[in-house]
Protein backbone atom coordinates (compact mmCIF):
# COMPACT_ATOMS: atom_id res chain seq x y z
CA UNK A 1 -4.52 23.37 -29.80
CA UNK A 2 -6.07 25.73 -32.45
CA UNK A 3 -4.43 28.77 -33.79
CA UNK A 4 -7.25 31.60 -33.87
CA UNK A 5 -5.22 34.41 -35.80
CA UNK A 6 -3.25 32.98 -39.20
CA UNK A 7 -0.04 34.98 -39.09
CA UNK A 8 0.56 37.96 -41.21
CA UNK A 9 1.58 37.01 -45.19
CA UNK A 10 5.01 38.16 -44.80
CA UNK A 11 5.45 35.11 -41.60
CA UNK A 12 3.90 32.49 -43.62
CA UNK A 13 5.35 30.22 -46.08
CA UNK A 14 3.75 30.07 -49.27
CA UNK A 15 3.19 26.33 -51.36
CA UNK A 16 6.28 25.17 -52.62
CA UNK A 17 6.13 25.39 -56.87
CA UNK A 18 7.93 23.02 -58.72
CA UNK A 19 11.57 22.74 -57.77
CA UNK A 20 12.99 22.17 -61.19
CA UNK A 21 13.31 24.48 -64.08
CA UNK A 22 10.95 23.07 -67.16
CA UNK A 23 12.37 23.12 -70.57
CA UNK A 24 10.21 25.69 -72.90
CA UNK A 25 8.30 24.14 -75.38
CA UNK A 26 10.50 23.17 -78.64
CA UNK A 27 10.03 25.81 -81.59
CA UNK A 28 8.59 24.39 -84.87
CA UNK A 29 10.82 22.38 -86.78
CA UNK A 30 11.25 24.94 -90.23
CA UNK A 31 11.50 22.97 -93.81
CA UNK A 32 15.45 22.38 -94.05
CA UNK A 33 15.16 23.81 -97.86
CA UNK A 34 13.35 26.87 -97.46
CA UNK A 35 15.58 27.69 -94.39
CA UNK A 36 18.25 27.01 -97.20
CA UNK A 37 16.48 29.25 -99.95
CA UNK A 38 15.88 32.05 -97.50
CA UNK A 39 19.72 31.92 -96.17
CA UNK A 40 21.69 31.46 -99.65
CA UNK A 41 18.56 32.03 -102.38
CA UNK A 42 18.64 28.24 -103.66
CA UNK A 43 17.14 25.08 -103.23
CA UNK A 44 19.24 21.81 -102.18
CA UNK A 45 18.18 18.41 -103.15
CA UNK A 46 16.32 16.34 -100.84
CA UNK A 47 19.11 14.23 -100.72
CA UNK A 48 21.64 17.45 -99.62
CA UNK A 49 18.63 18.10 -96.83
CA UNK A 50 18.15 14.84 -95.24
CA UNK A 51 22.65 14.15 -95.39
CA UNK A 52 22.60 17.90 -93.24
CA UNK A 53 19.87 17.00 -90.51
CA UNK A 54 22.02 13.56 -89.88
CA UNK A 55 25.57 15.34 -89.75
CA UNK A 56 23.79 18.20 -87.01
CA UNK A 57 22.10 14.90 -85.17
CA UNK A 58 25.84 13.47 -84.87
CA UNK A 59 27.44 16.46 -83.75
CA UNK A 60 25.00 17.30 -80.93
CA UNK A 61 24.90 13.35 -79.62
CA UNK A 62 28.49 13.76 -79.76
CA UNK A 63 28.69 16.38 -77.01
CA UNK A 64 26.65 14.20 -74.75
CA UNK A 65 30.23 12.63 -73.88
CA UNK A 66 30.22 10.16 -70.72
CA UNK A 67 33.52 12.27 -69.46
CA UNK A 68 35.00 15.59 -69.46
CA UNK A 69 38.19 17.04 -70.55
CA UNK A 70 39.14 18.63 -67.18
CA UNK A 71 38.12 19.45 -63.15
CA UNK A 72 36.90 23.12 -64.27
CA UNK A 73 34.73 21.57 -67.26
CA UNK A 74 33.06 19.21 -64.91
CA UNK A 75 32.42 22.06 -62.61
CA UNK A 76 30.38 23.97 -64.69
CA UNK A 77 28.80 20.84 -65.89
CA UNK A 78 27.52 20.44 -62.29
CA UNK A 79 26.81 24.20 -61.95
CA UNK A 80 24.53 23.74 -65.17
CA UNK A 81 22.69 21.28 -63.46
CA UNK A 82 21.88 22.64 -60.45
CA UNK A 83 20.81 25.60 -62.35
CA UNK A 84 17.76 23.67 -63.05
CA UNK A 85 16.60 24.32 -59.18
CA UNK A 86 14.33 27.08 -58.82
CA UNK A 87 14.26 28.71 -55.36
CA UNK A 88 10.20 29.36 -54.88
CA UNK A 89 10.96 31.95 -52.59
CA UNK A 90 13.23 34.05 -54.72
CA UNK A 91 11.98 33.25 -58.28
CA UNK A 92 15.59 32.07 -59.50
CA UNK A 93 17.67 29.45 -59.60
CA UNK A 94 19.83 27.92 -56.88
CA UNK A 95 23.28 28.79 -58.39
CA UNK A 96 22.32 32.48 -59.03
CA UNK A 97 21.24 32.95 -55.32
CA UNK A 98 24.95 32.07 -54.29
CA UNK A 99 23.41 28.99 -52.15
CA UNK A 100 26.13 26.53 -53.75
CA UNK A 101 29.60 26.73 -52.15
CA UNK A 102 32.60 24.40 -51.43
CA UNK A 103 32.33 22.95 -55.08
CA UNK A 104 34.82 20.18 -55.28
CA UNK A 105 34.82 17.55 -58.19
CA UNK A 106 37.67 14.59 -58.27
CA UNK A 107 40.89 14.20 -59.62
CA UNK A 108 39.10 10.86 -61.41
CA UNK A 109 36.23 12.86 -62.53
CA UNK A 110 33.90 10.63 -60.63
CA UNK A 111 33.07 12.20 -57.60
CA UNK A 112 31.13 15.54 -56.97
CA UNK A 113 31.09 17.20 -53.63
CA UNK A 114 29.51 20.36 -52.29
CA UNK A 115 27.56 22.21 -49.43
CA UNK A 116 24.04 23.72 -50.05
CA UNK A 117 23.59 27.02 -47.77
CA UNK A 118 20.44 28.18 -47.43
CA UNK A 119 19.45 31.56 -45.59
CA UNK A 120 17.66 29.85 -42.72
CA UNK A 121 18.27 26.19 -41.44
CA UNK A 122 14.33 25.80 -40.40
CA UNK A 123 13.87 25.79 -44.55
CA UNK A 124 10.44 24.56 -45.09
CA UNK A 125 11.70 22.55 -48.50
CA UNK A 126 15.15 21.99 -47.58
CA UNK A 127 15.05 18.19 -47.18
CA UNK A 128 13.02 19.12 -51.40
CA UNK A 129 16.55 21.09 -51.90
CA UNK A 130 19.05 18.49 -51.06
CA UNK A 131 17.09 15.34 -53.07
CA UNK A 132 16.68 17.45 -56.56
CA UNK A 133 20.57 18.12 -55.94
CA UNK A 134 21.42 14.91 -55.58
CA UNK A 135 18.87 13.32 -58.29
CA UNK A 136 19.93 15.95 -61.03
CA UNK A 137 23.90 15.99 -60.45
CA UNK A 138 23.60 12.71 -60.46
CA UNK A 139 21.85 12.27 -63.78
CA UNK A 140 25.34 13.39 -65.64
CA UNK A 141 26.92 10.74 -67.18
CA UNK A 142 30.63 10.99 -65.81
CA UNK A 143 29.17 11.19 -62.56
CA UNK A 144 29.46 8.20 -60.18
CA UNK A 145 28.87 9.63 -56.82
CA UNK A 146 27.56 12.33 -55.18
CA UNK A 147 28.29 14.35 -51.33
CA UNK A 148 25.54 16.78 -50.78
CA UNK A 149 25.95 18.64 -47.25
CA UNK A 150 23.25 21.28 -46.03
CA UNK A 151 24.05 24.23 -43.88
CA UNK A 152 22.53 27.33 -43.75
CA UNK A 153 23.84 31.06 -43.38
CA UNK A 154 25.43 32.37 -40.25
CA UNK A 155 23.02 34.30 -37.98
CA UNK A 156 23.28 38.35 -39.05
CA UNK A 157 21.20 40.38 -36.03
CA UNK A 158 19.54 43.67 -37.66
CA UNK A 159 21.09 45.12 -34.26
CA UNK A 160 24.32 43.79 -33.50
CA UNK A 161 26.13 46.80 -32.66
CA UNK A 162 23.42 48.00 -30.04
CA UNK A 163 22.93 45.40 -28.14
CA UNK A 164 24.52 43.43 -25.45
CA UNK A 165 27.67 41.49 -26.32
CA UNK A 166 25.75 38.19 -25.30
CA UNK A 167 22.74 38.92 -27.52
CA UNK A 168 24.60 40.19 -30.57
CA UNK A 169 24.57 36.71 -32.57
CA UNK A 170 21.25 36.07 -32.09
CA UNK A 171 18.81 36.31 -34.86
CA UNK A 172 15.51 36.17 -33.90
CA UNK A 173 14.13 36.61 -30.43
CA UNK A 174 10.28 35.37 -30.23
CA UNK A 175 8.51 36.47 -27.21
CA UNK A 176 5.47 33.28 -25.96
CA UNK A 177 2.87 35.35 -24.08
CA UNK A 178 -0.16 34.74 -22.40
CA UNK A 179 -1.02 37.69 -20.04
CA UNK A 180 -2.89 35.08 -18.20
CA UNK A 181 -1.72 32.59 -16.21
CA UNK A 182 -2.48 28.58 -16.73
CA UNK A 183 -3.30 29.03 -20.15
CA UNK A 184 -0.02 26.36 -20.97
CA UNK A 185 1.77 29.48 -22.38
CA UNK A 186 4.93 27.39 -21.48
CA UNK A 187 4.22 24.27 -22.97
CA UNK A 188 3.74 26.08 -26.25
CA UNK A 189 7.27 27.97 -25.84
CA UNK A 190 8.79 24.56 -25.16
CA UNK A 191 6.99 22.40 -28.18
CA UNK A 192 7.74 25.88 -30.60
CA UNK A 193 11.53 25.94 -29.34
CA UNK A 194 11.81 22.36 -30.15
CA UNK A 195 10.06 22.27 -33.24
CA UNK A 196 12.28 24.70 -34.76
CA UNK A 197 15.32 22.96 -33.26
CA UNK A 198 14.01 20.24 -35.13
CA UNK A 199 14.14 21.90 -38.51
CA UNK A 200 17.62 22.24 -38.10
CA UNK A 201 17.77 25.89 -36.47
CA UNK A 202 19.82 26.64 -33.54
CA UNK A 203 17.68 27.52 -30.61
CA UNK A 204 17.97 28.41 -27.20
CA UNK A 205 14.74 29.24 -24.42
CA UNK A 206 14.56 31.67 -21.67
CA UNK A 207 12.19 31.28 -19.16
CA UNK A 208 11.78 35.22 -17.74
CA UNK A 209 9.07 33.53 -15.11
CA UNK A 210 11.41 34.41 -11.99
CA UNK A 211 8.09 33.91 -9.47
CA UNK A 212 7.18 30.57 -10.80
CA UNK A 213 10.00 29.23 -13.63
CA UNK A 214 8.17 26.16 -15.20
CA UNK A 215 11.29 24.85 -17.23
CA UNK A 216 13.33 22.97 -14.94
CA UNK A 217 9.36 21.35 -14.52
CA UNK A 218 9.27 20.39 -18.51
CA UNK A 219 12.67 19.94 -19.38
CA UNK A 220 15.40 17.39 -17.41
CA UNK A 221 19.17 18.58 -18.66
CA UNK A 222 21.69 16.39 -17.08
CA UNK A 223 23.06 19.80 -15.97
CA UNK A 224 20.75 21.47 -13.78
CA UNK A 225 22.91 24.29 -12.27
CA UNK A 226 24.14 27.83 -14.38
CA UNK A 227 27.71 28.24 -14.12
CA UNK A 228 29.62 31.37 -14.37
CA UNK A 229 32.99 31.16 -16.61
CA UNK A 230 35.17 32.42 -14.32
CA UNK A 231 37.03 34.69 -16.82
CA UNK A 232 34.73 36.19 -19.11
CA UNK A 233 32.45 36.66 -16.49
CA UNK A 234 29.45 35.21 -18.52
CA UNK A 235 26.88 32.47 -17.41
CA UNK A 236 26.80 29.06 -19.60
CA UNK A 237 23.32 27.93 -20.56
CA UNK A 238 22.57 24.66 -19.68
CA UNK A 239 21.63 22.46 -22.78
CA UNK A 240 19.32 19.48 -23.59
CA UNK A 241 18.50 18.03 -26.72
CA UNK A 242 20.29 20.19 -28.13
CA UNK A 243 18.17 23.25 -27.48
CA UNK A 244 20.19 25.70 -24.73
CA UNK A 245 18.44 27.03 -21.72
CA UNK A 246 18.30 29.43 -18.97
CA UNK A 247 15.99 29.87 -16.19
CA UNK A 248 15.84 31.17 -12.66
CA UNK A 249 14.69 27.85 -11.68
CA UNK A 250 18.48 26.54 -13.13
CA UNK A 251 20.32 29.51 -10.87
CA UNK A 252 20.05 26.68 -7.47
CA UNK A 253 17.57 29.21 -5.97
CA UNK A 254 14.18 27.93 -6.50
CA UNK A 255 11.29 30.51 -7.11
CA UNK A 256 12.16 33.63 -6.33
CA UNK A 257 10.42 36.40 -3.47
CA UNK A 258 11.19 39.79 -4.33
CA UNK A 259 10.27 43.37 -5.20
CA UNK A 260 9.59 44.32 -9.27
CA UNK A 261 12.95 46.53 -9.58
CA UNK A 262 15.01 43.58 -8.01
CA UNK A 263 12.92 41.13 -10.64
CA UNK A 264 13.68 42.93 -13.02
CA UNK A 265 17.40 43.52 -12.97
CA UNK A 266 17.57 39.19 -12.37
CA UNK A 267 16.03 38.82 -15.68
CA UNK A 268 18.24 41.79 -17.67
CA UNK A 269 21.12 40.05 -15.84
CA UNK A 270 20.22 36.44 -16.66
CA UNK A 271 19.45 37.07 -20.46
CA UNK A 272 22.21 39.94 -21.37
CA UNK A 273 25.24 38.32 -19.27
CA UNK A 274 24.30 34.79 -20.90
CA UNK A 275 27.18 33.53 -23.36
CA UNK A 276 24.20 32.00 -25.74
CA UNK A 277 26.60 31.91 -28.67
CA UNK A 278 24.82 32.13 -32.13
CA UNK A 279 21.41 31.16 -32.49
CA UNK A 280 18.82 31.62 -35.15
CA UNK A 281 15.76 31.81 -32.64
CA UNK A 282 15.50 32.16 -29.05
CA UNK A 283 12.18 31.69 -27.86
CA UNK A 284 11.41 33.81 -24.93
CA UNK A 285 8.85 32.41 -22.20
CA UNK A 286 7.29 35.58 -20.86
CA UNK A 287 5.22 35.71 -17.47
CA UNK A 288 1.78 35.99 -17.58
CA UNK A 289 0.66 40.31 -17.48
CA UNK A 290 1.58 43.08 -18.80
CA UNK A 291 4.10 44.15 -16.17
CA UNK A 292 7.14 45.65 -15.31
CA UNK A 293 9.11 42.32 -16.87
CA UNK A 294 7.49 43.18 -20.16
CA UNK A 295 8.62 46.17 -20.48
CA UNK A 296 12.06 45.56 -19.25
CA UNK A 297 12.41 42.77 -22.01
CA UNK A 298 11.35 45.37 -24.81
CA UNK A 299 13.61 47.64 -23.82
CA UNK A 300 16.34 45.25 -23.54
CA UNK A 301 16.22 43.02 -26.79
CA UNK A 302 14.56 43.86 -29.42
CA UNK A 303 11.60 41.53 -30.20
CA UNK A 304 10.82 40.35 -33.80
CA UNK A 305 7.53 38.91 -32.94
CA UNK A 306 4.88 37.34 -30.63
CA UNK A 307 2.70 34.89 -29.87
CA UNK A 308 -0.43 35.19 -27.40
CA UNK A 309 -1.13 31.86 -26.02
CA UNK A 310 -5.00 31.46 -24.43
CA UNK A 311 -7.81 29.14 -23.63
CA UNK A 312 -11.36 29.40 -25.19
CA UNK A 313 -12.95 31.33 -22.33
CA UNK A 314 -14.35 34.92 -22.70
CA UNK A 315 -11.95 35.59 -19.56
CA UNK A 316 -8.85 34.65 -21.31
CA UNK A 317 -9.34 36.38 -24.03
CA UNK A 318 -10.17 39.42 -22.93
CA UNK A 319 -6.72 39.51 -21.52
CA UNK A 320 -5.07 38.69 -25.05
CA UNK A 321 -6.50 42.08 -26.34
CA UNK A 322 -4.70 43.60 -23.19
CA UNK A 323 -1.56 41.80 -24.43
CA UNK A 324 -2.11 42.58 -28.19
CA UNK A 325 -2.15 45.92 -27.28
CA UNK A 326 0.63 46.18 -25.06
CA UNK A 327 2.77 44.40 -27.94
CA UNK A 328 1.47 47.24 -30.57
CA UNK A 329 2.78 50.20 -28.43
CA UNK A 330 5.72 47.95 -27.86
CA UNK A 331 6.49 47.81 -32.04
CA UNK A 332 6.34 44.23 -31.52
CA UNK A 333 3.70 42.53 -34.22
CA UNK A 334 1.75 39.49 -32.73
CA UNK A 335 2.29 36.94 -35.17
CA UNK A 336 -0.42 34.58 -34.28
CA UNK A 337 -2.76 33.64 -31.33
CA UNK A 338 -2.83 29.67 -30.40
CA UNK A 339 -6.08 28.70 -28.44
CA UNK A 340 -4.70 26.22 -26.15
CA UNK A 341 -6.78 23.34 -24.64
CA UNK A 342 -9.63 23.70 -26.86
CA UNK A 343 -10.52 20.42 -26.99
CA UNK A 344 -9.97 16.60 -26.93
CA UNK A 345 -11.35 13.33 -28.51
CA UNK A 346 -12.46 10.57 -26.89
CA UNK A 347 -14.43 7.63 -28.19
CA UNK A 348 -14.85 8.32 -31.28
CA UNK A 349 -16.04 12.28 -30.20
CA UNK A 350 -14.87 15.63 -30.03
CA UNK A 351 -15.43 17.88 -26.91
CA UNK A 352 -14.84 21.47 -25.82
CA UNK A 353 -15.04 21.48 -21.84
CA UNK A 354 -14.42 25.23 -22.22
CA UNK A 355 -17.29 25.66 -24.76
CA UNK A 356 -16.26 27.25 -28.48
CA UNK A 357 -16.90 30.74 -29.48
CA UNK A 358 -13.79 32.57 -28.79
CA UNK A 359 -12.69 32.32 -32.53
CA UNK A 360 -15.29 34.03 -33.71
CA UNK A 361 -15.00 36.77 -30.79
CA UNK A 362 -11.46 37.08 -31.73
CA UNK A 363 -12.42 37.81 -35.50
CA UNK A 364 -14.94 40.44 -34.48
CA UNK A 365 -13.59 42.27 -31.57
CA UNK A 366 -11.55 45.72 -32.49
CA UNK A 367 -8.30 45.52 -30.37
């Protein structure tokens, strides 16, 4: 699988700078008497001098204590050190983004608990986040163990109030698209859906295929029927591995023969009367075209991005700059274009059996 088009800057996540704040360079250590001279106008003895610099290097290895005094002093001792953590997204530390909450420390003074909320559980660096926590709370000297917990902030849809009550707490709805069928546009929905499930977001998958659903194909839930909860009226998604689900194919009915209007009022019924609860992505598996579905879709929930799935063939792709298109009029931006099944290695080679090219084409072509 080769991805033709890198995603726009603003969808990709740059290298991750160093985590921890670095202490500035010490200043230049001034002559102790002509600090003196230029401060009070004389000159102490050598002997004065050298008596001051070891009083100062008491008093500051002094306040390196092994305890504090009380719960709110260790607090801010722990808040200090977590200040160290630079966020490389933002440009700022940890505690000034608000990502520490639930700060508890002991009654001993031993024990330091807290949860580290981040603005989206698929985090590239959060497993970076949650080790410098640990490693630099740790490092204070009263400290004898540490609770770090990671969570991430509740999902906040840019349209909430327009849409549908069952898509309101859904954050991000990604359209998989191929325009063409056999291209393995649903494989790619299913590996994406479960790849960010297993970054920690919470993910469902809607398979809008009503002619041919694949899902119930790829996926084996130990539930394979949609139920209806008899008082709010809404269907429950079936669930497996802890990704939730819907799909004609689920709905006991098989594939489906009918006329586009009737098609489309299944799907708008299947994905706005679905109780899918709060998710941070859910990853829509389109039918192949540029059809009545489509449309239907994009008029129903709004889209924050796509992905054209194709093959290396001249044939497929002329089809993705059908679907690019479409997705432009749409206001939906096509994040990135994965050329599926371009080739495999076998003893000890790599082969194309659908030749190579289409990169290239793709880089050229004005869509």
């Amino acid at each position: 699988m080769q991805t033709l088009r890198p995603a726009p800057a603003s969808f990709l996540v740059p290298p991750a700078p160093q985590l921890l704040r670095t202490a500035p360079p010490p200043a230049p250590r001034a002559n102790a008497a002509a600090l003196a001279a230029a401060s009070h106008g004389w000159f102490p003895s050598p002997h004065r001098a050298c008596r001051r610099r070891r009083r100062v290097t008491r008093s500051a290895s002094s306040g390196a204590s092994a305890t504090v005094a009380s719960v709110d002093d260790a607090k801010k001792d722990v808040l200090i050190a977590l200040s160290q953590i630079i966020d490389p997204d933002f440009g700022t530390d940890i505690v000034s983004c608000g990502f520490i909450k639930d700060l508890e420390v002991s009654e001993a003074l031993e024990e330091v608990s807290f949860r580290l909320e981040l603005t989206t559980p698929a985090c590239p660096i959060k497993d970076e986040f949650e080790q410098k926590a640990n490693e630099v709370v740790a490092a204070l000297p009263w400290v004898k163990k540490v609770d770090v917990t990671m969570s991430a902030q509740p999902a906040q849809p840019v349209y909430g109030g327009e849409l549908p009550e069952g898509l309101q707490k859904i954050s991000n709805i990604i359209a998989v698209s191929s325009c063409k069928g056999g291209v393995g546009k649903s494989t790619v929905a299913v590996n994406l859906a479960y790849t960010l499930a297993g970054m920690g977001a919470r993910v469902g998958i809607f398979d809008a295929d009503v002619f041919g659903p694949s899902l119930p194909t790829m996926v084996s839930p130990e539930n394979r029927l949609l139920v209806m909860n008899p008082e709010s009226k809404y269907i429950l998604p079936t669930e497996y591995l802890g990704v939730k689900m819907v799909s004609f194919g689920f709905a006991g009915q098989g594939r489906a023969i009918m006329r586009g209007p009737m098609v489309s009022g299944v799907i708008n019924q299947l994905l706005t009367t679905t109780d899918w609860g709060e998710l941070d992505y859910l990853v829509i598996d389109m039918p192949p075209g540029t059809g009545d579905i489509h449309l239907t879709l994009c008029q129903v929930a709004p889209l924050t991005a796509a992905v054209i799935v194709t093959t290396p063939q001249k044939l497929a792709f002329i089809d993705v700059a059908k679907g690019v298109r479409m997705f432009s009029k749409l206001k939906v931006p096509c994040v990135a274009v994965v050329e599926n099944m371009c080739y495999f290695d076998a003893d000890g080679k790599r082969y194309y059996p659908f030749g190579q090219g289409c990169a290239a084409v793709w880089n050229t072509s004005p869509l």
